[in-house]
C-alpha atoms as a PDB file:
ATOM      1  CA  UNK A   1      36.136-100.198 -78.690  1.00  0.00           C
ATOM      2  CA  UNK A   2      35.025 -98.193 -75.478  1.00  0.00           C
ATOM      3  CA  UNK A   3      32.079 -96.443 -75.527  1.00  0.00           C
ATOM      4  CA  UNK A   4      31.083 -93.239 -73.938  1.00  0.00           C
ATOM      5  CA  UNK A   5      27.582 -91.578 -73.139  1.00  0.00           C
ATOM      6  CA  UNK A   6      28.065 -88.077 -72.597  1.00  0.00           C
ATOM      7  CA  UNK A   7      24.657 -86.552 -71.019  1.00  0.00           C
ATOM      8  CA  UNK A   8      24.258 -82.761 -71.151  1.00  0.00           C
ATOM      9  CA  UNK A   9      21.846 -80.468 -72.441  1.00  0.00           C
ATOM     10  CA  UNK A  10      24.472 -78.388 -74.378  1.00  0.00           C
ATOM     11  CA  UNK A  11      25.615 -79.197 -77.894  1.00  0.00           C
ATOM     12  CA  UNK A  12      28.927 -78.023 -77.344  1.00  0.00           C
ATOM     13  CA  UNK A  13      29.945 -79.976 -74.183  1.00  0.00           C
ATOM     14  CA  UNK A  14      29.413 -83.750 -76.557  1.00  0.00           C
ATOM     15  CA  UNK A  15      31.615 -81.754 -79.279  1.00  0.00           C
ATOM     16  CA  UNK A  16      34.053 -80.901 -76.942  1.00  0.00           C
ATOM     17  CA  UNK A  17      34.491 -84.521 -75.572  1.00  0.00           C
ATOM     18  CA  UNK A  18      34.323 -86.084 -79.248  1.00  0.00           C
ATOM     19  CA  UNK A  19      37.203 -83.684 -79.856  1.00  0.00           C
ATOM     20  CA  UNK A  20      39.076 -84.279 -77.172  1.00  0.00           C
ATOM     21  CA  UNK A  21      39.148 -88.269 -77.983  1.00  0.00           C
ATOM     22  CA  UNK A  22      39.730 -87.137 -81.446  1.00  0.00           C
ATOM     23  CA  UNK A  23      42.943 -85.602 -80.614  1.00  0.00           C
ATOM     24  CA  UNK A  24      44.425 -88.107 -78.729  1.00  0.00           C
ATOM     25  CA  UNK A  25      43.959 -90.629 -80.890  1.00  0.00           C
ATOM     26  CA  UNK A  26      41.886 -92.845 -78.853  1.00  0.00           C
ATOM     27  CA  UNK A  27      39.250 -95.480 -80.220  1.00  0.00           C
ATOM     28  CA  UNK A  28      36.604 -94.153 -78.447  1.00  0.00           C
ATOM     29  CA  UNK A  29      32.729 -94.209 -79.472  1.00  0.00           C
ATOM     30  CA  UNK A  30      30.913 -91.215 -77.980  1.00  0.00           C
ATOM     31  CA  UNK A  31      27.483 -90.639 -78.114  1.00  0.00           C
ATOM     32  CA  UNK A  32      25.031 -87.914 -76.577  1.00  0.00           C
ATOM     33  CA  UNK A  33      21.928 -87.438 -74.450  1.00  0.00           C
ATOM     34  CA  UNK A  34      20.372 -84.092 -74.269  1.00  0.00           C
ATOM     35  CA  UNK A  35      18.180 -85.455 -71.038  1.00  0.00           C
ATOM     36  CA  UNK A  36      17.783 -87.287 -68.719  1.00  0.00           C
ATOM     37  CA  UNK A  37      15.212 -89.255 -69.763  1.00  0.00           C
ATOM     38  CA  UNK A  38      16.932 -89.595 -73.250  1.00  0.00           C
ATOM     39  CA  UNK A  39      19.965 -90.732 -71.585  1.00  0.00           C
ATOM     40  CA  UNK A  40      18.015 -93.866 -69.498  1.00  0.00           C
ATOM     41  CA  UNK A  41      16.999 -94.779 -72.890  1.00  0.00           C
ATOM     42  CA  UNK A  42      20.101 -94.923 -74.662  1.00  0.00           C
ATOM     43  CA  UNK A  43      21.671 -96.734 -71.169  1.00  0.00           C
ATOM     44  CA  UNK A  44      18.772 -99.467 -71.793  1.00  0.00           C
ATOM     45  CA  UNK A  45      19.371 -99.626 -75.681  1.00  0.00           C
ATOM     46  CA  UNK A  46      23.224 -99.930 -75.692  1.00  0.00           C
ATOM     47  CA  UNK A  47      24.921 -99.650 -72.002  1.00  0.00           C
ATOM     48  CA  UNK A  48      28.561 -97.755 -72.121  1.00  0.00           C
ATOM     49  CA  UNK A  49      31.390 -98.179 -70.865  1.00  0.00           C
ATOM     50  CA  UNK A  50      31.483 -94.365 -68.877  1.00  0.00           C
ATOM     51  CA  UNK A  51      28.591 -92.181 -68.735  1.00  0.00           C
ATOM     52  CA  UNK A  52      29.888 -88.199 -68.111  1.00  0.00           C
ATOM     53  CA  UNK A  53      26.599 -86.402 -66.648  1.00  0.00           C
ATOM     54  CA  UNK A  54      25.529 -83.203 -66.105  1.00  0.00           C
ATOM     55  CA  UNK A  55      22.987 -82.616 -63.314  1.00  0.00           C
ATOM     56  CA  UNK A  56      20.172 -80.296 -64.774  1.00  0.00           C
ATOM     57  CA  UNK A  57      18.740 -80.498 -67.871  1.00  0.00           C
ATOM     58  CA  UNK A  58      14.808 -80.377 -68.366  1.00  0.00           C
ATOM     59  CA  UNK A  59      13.377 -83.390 -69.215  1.00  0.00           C
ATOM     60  CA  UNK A  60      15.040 -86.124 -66.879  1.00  0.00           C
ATOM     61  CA  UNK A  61      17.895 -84.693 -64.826  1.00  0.00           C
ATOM     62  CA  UNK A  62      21.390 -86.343 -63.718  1.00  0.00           C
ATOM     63  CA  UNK A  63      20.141 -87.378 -60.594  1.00  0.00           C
ATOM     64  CA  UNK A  64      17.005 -89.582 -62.063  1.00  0.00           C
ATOM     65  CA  UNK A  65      20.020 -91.139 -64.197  1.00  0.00           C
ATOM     66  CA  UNK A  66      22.198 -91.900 -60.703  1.00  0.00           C
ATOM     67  CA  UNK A  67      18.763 -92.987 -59.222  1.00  0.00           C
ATOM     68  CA  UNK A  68      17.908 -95.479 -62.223  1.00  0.00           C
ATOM     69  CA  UNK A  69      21.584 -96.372 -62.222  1.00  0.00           C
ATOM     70  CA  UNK A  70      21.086 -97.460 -58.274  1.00  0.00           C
ATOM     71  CA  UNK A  71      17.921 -99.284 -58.567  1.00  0.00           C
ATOM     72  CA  UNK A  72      19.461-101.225 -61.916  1.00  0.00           C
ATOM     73  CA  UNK A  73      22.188-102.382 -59.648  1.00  0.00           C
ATOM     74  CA  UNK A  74      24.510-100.912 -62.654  1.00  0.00           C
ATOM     75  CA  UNK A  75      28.371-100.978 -62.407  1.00  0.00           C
ATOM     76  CA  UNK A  76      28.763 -98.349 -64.930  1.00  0.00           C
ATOM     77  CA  UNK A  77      31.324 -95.733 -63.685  1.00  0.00           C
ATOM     78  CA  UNK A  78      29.534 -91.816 -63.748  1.00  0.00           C
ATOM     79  CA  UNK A  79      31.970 -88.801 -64.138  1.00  0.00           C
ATOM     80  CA  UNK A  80      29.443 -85.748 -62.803  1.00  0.00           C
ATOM     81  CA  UNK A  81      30.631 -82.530 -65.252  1.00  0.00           C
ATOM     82  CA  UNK A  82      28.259 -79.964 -63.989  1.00  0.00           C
ATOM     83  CA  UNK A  83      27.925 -76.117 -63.926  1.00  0.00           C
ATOM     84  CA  UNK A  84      26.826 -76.610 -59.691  1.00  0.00           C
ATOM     85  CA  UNK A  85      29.512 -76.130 -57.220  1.00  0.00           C
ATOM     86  CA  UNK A  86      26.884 -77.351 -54.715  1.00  0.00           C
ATOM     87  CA  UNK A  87      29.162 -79.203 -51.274  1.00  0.00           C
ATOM     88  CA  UNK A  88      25.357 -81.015 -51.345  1.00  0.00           C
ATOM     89  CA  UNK A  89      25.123 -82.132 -54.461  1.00  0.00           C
ATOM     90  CA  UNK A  90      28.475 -83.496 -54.570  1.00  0.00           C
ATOM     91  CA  UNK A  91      27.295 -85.363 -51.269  1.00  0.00           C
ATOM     92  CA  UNK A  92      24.496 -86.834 -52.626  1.00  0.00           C
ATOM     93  CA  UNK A  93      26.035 -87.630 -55.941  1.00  0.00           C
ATOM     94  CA  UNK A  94      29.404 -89.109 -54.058  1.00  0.00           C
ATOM     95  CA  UNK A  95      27.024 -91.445 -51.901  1.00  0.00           C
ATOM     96  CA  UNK A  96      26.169 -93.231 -55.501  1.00  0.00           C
ATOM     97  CA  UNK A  97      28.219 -96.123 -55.760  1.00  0.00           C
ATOM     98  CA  UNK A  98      28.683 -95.458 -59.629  1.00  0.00           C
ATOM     99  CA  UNK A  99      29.803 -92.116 -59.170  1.00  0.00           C
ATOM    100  CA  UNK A 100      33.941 -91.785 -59.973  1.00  0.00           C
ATOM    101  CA  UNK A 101      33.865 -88.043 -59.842  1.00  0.00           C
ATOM    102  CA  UNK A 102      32.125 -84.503 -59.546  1.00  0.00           C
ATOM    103  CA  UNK A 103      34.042 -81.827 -62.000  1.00  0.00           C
ATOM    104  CA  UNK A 104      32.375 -78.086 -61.751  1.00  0.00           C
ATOM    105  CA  UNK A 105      32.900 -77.244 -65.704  1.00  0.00           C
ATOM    106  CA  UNK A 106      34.150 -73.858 -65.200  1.00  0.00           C
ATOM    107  CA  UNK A 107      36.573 -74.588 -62.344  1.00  0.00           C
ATOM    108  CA  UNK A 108      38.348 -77.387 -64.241  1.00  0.00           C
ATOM    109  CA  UNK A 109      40.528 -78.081 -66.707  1.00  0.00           C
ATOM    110  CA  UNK A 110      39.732 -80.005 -69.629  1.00  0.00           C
ATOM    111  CA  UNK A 111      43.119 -82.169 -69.511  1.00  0.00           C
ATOM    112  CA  UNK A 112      41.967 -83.172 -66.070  1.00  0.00           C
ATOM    113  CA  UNK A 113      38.769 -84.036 -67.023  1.00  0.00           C
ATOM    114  CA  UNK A 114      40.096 -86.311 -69.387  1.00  0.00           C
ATOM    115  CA  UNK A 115      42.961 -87.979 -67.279  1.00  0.00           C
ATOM    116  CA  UNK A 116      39.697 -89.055 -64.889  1.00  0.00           C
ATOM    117  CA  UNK A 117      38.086 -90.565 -68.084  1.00  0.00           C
ATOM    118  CA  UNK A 118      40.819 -92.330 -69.830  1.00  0.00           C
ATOM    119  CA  UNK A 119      41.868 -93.687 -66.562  1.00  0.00           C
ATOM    120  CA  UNK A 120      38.131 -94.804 -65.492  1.00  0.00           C
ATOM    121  CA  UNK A 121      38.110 -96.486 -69.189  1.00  0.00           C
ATOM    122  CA  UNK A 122      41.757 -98.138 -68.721  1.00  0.00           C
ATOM    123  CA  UNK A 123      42.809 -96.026 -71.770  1.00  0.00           C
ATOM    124  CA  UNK A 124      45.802 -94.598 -70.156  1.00  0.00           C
END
């Protein structure tokens, strides 16, 4: 079983992903962050498969997670799904090796979203 760390400050955005897998039937585990800093925790306690990050939450953003990532030396693919359509953000975040791809929430769809994942997890 794959397992997924989605990291993002709203509640809803982990139930939309767990439903997502839900409905497609695939044997995914998906757990949540609400932080930053939670999320470097949960990384160090049980490392996934795919982490899907937002980029600002209080507490630990997405970017300490890339930069903790980087330093690790960690191969674990990142799918940025962030509210920031930011051409410098995606810069920075694209110069991460770990970093598959930057989604703006509100400018994509959610079958798209998960075509990225299920392909990054070899689900598809």
């Amino acid at each position: 079983m794959k397992n997924i760390l989605i990291v993002d400050d709203e509640p809803i955005i982990l139930n939309l992903f767990r439903f997502l897998f839900e409905e497609k039937d695939l044997n995914v585990d998906v757990r949540g962050a609400g932080s930053g800093n939670e999320a470097i925790q949960e990384i160090e306690k049980r490392e996934p498969d795919l982490i899907v990050l937002d980029l600002k939450m209080k507490h630990g953003d997405g970017f300490s997670v890339l930069e903790h990532l980087r330093v690790k030396g960690s191969q674990i693919p990142v799918i940025v799904f962030t509210n920031y359509d930011n051409a410098a953000y995606v810069t920075q975040c694209k110069s991460m090796p770990s970093v598959k791809e930057y989604f703006v929430k509100f400018q994509v769809k959610s079958d798209r979203v998960m075509r990225a994942l299920t392909s990054t997890l070899e689900l598809a």
